[in-house]
N, C-alpha and C. Protein backbone atom coordinates (compact mmCIF):
# COMPACT_ATOMS: atom_id res chain seq x y z
N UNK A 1 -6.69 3.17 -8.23
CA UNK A 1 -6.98 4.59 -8.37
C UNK A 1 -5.97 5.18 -9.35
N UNK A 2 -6.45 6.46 -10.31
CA UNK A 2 -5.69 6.95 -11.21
C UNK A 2 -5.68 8.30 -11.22
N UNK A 3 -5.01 9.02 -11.17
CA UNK A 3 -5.14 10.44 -11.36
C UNK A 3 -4.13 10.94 -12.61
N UNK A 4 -4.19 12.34 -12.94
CA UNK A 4 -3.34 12.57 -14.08
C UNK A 4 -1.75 12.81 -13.31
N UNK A 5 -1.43 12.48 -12.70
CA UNK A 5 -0.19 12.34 -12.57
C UNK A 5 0.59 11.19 -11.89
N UNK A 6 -0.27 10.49 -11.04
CA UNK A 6 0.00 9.15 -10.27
C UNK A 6 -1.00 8.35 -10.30
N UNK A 7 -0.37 7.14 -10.22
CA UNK A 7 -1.01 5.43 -10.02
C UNK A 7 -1.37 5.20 -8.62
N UNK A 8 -1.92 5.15 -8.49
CA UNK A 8 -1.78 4.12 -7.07
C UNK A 8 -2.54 3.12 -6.80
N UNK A 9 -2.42 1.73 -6.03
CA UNK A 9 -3.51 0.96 -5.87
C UNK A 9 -2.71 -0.48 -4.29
N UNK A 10 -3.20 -0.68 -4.30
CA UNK A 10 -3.15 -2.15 -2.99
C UNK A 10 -2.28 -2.80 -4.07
N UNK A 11 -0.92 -3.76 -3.13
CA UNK A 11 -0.32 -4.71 -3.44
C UNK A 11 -1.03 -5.84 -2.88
N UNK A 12 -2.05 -6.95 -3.33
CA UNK A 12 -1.78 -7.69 -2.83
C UNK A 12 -0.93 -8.38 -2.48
N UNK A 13 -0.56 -9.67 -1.14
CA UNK A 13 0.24 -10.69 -0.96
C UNK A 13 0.54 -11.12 -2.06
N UNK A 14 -0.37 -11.92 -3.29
CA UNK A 14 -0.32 -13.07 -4.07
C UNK A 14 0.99 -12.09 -5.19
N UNK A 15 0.64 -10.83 -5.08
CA UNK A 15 1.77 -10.27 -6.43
C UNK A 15 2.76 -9.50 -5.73
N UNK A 16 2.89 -9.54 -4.50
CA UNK A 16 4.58 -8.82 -3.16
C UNK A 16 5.60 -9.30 -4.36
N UNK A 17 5.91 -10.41 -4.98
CA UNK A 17 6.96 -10.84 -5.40
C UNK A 17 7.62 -9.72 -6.81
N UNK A 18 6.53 -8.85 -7.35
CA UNK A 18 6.60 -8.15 -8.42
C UNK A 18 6.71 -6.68 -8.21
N UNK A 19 7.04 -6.52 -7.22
CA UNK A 19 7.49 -5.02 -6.67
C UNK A 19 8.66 -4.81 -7.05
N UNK A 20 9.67 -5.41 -6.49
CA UNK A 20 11.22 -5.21 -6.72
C UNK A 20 11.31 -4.91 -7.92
N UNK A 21 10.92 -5.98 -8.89
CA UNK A 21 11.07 -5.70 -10.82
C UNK A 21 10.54 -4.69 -10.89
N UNK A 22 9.15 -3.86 -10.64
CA UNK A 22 8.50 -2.68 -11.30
C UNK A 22 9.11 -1.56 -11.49
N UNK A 23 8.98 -1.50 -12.69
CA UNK A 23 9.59 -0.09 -13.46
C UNK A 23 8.38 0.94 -14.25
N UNK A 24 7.73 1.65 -13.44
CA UNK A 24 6.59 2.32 -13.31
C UNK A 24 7.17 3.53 -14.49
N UNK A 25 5.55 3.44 -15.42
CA UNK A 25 6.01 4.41 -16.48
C UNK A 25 5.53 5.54 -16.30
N UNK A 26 4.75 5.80 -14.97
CA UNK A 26 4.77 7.31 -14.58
C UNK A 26 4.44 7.24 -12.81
N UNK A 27 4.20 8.08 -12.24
CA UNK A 27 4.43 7.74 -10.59
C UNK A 27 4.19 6.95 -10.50
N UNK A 28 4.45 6.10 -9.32
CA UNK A 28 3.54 5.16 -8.53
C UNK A 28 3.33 5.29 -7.07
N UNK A 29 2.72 5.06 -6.47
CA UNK A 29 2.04 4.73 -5.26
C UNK A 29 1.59 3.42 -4.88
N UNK A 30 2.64 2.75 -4.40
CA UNK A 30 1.68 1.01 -4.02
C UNK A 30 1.62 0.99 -2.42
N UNK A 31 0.44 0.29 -2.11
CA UNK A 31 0.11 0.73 -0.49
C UNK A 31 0.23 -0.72 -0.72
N UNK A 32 1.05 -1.13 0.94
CA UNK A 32 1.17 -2.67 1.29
C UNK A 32 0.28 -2.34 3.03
N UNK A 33 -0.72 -2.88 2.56
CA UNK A 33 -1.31 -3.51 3.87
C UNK A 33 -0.81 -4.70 4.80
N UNK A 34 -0.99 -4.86 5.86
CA UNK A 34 -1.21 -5.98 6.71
C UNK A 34 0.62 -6.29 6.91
N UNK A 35 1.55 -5.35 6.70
CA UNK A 35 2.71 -5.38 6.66
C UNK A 35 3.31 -5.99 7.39
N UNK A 36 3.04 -6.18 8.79
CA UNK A 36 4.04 -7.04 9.81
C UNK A 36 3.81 -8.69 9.59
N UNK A 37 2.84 -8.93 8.38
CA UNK A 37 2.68 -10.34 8.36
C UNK A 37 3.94 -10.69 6.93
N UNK A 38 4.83 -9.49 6.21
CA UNK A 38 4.89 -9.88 5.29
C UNK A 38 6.54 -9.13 5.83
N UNK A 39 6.96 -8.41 6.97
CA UNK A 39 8.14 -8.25 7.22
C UNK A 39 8.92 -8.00 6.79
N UNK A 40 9.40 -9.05 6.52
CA UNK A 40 11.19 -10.15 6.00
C UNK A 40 11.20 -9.60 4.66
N UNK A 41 10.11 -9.92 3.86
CA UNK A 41 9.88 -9.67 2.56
C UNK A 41 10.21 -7.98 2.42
N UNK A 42 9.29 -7.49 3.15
CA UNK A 42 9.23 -5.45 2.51
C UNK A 42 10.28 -5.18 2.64
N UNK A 43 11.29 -5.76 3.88
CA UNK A 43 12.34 -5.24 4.14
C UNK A 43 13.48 -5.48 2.83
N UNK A 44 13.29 -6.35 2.29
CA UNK A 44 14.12 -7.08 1.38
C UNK A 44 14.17 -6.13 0.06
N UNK A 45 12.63 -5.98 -0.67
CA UNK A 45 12.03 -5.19 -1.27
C UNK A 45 12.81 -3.61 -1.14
N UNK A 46 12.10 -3.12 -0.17
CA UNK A 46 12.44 -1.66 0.55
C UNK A 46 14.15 -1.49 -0.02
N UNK A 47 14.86 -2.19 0.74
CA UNK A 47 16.34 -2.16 0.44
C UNK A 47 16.51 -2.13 -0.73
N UNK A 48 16.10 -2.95 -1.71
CA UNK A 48 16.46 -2.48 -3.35
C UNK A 48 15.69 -1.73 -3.57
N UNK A 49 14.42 -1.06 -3.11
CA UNK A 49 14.18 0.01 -3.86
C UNK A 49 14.62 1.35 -3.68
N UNK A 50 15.30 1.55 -2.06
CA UNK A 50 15.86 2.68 -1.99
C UNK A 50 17.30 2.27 -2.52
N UNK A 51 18.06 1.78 -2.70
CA UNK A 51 18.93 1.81 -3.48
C UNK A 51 19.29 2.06 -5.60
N UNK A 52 18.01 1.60 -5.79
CA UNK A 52 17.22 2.37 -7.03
C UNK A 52 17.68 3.37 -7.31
N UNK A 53 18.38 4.08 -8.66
CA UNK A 53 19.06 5.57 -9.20
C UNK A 53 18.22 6.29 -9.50
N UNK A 54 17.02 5.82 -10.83
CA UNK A 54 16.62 6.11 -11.74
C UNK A 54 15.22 5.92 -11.94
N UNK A 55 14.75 6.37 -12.98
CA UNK A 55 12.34 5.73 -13.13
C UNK A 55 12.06 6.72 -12.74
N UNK A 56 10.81 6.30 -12.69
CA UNK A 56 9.83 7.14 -12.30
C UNK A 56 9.62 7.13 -10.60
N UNK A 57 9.29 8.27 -10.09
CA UNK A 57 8.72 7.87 -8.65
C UNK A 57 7.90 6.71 -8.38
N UNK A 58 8.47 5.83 -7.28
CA UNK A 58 8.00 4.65 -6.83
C UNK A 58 7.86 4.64 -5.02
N UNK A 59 6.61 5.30 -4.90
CA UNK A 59 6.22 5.49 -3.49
C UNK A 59 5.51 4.25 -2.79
N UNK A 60 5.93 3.71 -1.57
CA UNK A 60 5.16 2.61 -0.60
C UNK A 60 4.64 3.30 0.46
N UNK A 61 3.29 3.24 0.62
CA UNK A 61 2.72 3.40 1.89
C UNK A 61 2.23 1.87 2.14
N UNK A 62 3.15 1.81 3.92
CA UNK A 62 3.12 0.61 4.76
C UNK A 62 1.70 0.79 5.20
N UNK A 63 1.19 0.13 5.91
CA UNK A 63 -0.15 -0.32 6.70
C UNK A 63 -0.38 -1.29 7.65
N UNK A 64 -0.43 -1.15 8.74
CA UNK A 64 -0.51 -2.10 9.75
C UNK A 64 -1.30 -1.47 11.29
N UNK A 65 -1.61 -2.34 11.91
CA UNK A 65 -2.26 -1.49 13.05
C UNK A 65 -1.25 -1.24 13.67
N UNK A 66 -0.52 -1.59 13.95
CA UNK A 66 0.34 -1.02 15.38
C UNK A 66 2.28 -0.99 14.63
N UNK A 67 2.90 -0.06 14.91
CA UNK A 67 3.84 0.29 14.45
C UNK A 67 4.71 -0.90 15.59
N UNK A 68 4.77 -0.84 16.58
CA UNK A 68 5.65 -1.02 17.72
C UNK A 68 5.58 -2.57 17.42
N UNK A 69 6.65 -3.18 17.82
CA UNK A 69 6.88 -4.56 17.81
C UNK A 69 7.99 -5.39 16.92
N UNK A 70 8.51 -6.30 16.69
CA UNK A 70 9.90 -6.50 15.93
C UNK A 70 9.28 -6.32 14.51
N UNK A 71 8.50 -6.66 13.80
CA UNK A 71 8.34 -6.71 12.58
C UNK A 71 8.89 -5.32 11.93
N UNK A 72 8.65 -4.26 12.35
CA UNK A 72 8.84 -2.46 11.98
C UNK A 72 10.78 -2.43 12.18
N UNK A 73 11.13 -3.30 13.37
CA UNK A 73 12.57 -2.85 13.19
C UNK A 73 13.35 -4.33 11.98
N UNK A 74 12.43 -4.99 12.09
CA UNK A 74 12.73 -5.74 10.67
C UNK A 74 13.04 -5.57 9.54
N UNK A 75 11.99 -4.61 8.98
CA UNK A 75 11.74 -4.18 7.90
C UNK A 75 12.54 -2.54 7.73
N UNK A 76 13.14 -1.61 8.83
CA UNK A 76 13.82 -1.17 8.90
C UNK A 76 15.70 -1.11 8.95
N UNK A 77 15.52 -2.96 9.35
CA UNK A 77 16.63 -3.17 8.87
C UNK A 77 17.91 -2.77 10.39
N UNK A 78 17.40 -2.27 11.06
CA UNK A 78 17.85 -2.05 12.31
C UNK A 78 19.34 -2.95 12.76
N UNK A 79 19.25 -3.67 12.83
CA UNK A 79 20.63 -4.77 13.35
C UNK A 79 21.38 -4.83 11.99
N UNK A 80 21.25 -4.06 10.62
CA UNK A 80 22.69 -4.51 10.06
C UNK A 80 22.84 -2.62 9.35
N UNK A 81 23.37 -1.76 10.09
CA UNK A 81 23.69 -0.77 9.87
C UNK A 81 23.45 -0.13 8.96
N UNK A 82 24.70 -1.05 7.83
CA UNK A 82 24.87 -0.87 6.04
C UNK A 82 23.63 -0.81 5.38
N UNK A 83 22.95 -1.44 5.86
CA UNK A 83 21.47 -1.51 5.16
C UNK A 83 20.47 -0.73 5.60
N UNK A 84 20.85 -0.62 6.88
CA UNK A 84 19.32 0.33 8.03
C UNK A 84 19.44 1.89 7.11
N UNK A 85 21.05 2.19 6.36
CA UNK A 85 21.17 3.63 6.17
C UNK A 85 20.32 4.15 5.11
N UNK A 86 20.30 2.98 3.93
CA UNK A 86 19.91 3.83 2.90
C UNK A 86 18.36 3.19 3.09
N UNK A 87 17.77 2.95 4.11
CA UNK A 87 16.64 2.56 4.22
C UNK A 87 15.98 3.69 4.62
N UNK A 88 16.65 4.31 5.69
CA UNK A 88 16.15 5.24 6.48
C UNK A 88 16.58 6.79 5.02
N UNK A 89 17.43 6.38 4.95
CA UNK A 89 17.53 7.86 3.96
C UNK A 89 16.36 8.12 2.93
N UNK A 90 15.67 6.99 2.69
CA UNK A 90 14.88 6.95 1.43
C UNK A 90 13.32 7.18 1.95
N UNK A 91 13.45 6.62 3.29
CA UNK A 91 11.95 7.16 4.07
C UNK A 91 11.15 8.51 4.10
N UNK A 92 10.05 8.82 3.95
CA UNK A 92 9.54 10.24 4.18
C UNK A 92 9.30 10.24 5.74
N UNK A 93 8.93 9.86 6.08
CA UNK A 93 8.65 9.89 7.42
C UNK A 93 8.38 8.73 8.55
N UNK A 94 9.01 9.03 10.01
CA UNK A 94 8.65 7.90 10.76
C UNK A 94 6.80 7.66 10.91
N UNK A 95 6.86 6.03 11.08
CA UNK A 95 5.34 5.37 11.28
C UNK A 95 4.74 6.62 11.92
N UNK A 96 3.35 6.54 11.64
CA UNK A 96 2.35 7.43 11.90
C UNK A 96 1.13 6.87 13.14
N UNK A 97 1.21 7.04 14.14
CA UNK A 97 -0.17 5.41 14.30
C UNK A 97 -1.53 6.53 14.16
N UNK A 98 -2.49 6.19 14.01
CA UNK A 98 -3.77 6.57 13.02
C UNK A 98 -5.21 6.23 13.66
N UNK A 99 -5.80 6.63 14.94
CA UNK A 99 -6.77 6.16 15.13
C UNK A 99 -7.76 5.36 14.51
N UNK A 100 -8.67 4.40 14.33
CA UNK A 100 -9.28 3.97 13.41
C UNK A 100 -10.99 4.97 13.42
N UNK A 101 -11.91 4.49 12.81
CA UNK A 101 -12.92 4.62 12.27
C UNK A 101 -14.07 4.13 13.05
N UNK A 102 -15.22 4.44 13.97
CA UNK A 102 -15.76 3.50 14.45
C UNK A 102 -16.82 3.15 12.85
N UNK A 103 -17.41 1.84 12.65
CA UNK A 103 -18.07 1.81 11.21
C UNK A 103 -19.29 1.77 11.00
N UNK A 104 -19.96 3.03 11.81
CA UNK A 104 -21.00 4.05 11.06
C UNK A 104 -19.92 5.23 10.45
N UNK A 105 -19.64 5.72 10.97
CA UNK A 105 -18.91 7.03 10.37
C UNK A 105 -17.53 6.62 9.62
N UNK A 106 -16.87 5.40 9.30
CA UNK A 106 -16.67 4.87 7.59
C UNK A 106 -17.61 5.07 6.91
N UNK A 107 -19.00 4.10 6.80
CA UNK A 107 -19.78 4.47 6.04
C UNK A 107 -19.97 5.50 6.02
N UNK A 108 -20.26 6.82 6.47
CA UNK A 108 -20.60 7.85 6.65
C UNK A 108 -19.82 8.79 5.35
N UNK A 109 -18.37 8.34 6.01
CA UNK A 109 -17.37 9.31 4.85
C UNK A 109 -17.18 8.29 3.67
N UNK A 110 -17.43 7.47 3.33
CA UNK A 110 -17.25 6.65 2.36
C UNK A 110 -18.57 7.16 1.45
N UNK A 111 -19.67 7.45 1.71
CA UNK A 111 -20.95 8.13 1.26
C UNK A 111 -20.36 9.83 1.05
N UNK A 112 -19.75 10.18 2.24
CA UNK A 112 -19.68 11.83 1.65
C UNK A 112 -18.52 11.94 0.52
N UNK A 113 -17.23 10.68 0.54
CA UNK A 113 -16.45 11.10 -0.58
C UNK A 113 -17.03 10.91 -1.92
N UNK A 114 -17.93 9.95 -2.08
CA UNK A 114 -18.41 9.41 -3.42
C UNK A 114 -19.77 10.76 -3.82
N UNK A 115 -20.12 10.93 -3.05
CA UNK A 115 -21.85 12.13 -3.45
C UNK A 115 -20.91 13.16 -4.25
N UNK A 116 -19.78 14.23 -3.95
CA UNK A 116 -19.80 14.98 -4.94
C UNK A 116 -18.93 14.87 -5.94
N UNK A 117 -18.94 13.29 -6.21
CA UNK A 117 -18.19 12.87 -7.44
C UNK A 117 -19.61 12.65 -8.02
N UNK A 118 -20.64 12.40 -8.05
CA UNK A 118 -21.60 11.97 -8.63
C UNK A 118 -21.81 10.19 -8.73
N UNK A 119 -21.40 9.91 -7.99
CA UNK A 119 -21.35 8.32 -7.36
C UNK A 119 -22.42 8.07 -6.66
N UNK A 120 -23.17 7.54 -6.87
CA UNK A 120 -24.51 6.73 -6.04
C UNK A 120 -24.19 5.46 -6.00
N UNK A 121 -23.71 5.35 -4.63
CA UNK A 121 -23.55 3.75 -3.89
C UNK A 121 -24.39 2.99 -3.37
N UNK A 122 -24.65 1.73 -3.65
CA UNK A 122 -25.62 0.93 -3.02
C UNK A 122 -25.07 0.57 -2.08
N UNK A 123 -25.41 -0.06 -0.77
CA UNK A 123 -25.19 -0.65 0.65
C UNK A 123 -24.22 -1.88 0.22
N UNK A 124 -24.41 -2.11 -0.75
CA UNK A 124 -23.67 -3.24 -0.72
C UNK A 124 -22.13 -2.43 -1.65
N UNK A 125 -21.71 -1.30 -2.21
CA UNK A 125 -21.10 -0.79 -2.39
C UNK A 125 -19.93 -0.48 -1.31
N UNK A 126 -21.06 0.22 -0.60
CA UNK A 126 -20.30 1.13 0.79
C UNK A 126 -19.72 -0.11 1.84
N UNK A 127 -20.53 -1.62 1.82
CA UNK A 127 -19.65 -2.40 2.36
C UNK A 127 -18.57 -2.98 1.78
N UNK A 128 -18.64 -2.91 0.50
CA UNK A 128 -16.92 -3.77 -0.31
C UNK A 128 -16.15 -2.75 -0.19
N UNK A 129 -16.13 -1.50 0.43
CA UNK A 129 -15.17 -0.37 0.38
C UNK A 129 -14.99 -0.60 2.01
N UNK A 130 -15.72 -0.51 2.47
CA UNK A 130 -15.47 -0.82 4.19
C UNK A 130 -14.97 -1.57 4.63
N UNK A 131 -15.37 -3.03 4.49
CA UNK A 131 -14.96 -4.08 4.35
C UNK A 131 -14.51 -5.06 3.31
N UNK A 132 -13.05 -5.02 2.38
CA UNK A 132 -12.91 -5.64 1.57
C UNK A 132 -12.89 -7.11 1.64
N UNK A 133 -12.80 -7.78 0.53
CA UNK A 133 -13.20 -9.17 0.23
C UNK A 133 -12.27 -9.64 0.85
N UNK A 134 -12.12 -11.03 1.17
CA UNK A 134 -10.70 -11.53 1.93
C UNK A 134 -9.83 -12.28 0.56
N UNK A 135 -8.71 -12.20 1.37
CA UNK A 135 -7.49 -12.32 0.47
C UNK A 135 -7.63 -13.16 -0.49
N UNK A 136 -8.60 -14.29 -0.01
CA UNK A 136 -8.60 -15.56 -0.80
C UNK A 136 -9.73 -15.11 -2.20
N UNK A 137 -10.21 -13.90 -2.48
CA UNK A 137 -10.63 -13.50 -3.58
C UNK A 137 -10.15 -13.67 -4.56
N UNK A 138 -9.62 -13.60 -5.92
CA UNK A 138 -9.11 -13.03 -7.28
C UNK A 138 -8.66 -12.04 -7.23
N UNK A 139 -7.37 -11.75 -7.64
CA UNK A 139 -6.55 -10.28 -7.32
C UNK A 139 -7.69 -9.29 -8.27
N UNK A 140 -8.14 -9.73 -9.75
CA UNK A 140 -8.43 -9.13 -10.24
C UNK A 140 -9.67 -8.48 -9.66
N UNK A 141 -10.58 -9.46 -9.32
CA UNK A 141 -12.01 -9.02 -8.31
C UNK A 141 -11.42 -7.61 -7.07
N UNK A 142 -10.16 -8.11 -6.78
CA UNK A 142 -10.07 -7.12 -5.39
C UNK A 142 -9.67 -5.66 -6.12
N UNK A 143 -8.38 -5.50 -7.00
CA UNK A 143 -7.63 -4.67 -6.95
C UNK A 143 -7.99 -4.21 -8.03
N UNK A 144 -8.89 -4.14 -9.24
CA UNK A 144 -9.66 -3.58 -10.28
C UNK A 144 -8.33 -3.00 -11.19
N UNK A 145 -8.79 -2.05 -12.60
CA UNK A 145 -7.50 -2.21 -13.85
C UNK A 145 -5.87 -1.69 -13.09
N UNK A 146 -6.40 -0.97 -12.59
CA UNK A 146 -5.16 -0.46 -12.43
C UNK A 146 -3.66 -0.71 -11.72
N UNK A 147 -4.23 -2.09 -11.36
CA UNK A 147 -3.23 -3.18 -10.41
C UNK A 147 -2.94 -4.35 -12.28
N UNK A 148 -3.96 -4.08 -12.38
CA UNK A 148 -3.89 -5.26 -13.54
C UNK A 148 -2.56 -4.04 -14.56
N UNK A 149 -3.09 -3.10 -14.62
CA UNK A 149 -1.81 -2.32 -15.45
C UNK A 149 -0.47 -2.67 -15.64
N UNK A 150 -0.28 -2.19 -14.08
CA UNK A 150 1.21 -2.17 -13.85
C UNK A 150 1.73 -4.00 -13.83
N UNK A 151 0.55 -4.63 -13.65
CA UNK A 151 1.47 -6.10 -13.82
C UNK A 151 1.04 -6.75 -14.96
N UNK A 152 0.55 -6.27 -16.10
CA UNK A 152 -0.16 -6.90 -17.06
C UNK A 152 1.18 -7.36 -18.07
């Protein structure tokens, strides 16, 4: 997704390793899904990026079903102080948990966001938005130009 002032799009797994390096030439927004499978890593990530001076805004929205459990105080960094601080300083806000969707009424709003853009979705549209492809896809198939941008 692109707007005139920010980037944003899905990190896949296969490119987690290219976060830390990104030096975004105007906002960013990278959403990491499925987060408690990838932990060790965000936390690692997270820590150098709130320690970061300078750039452009470089925003992470986490994603996971359930906040509660060790992975969240992992990636928070919790047991080594020095590090939990500027983790937490750099946070907007504590986890959110988010009811889900039952999936008629995904489809439902997935149809009302696209109609007054002038978007006519086929069924098979409204399911690759509902249900995305599994991981084992092509980043490029999943995450369309604008993932390809920032890592091109």
């Amino acid at each position: 997704m692109v707007s005139d002032d920010w980037d944003a799009g899905f990190l896949p797994d296969t490119q987690q390793s290219r976060l830390g390096g990104l030096r975004p030439v105007s906002p960013t927004l990278v959403v990491v899904d499925y987060a408690a499978q990838r932990s060790d890593w965000l936390s690692d990530v997270l820590l150098d990026l709130a320690r970061r001076k300078n750039g452009q805004p470089l925003r992470v929205l986490i994603l996971e079903r359930a906040a509660a459990g060790g992975w969240w105080e992992r990636v928070e960094r919790q047991h080594r102080l020095s590090e939990a601080v500027p983790i937490a300083a750099a946070q907007y806000r504590q986890p959110r948990e988010l009811g889900g969707l039952d999936p008629n009424e995904l489809r439902q709003r997935i149809r009302g966001v696209s109609a007054p853009r002038g978007a006519t979705l086929s069924s098979t549209d409204v399911e690759d938005v509902a249900e995305p492809p599994p991981a084992s896809t092509p980043t490029a198939a999943r995450c369309g130009p604008s993932w390809q941008r920032w890592t091109g």
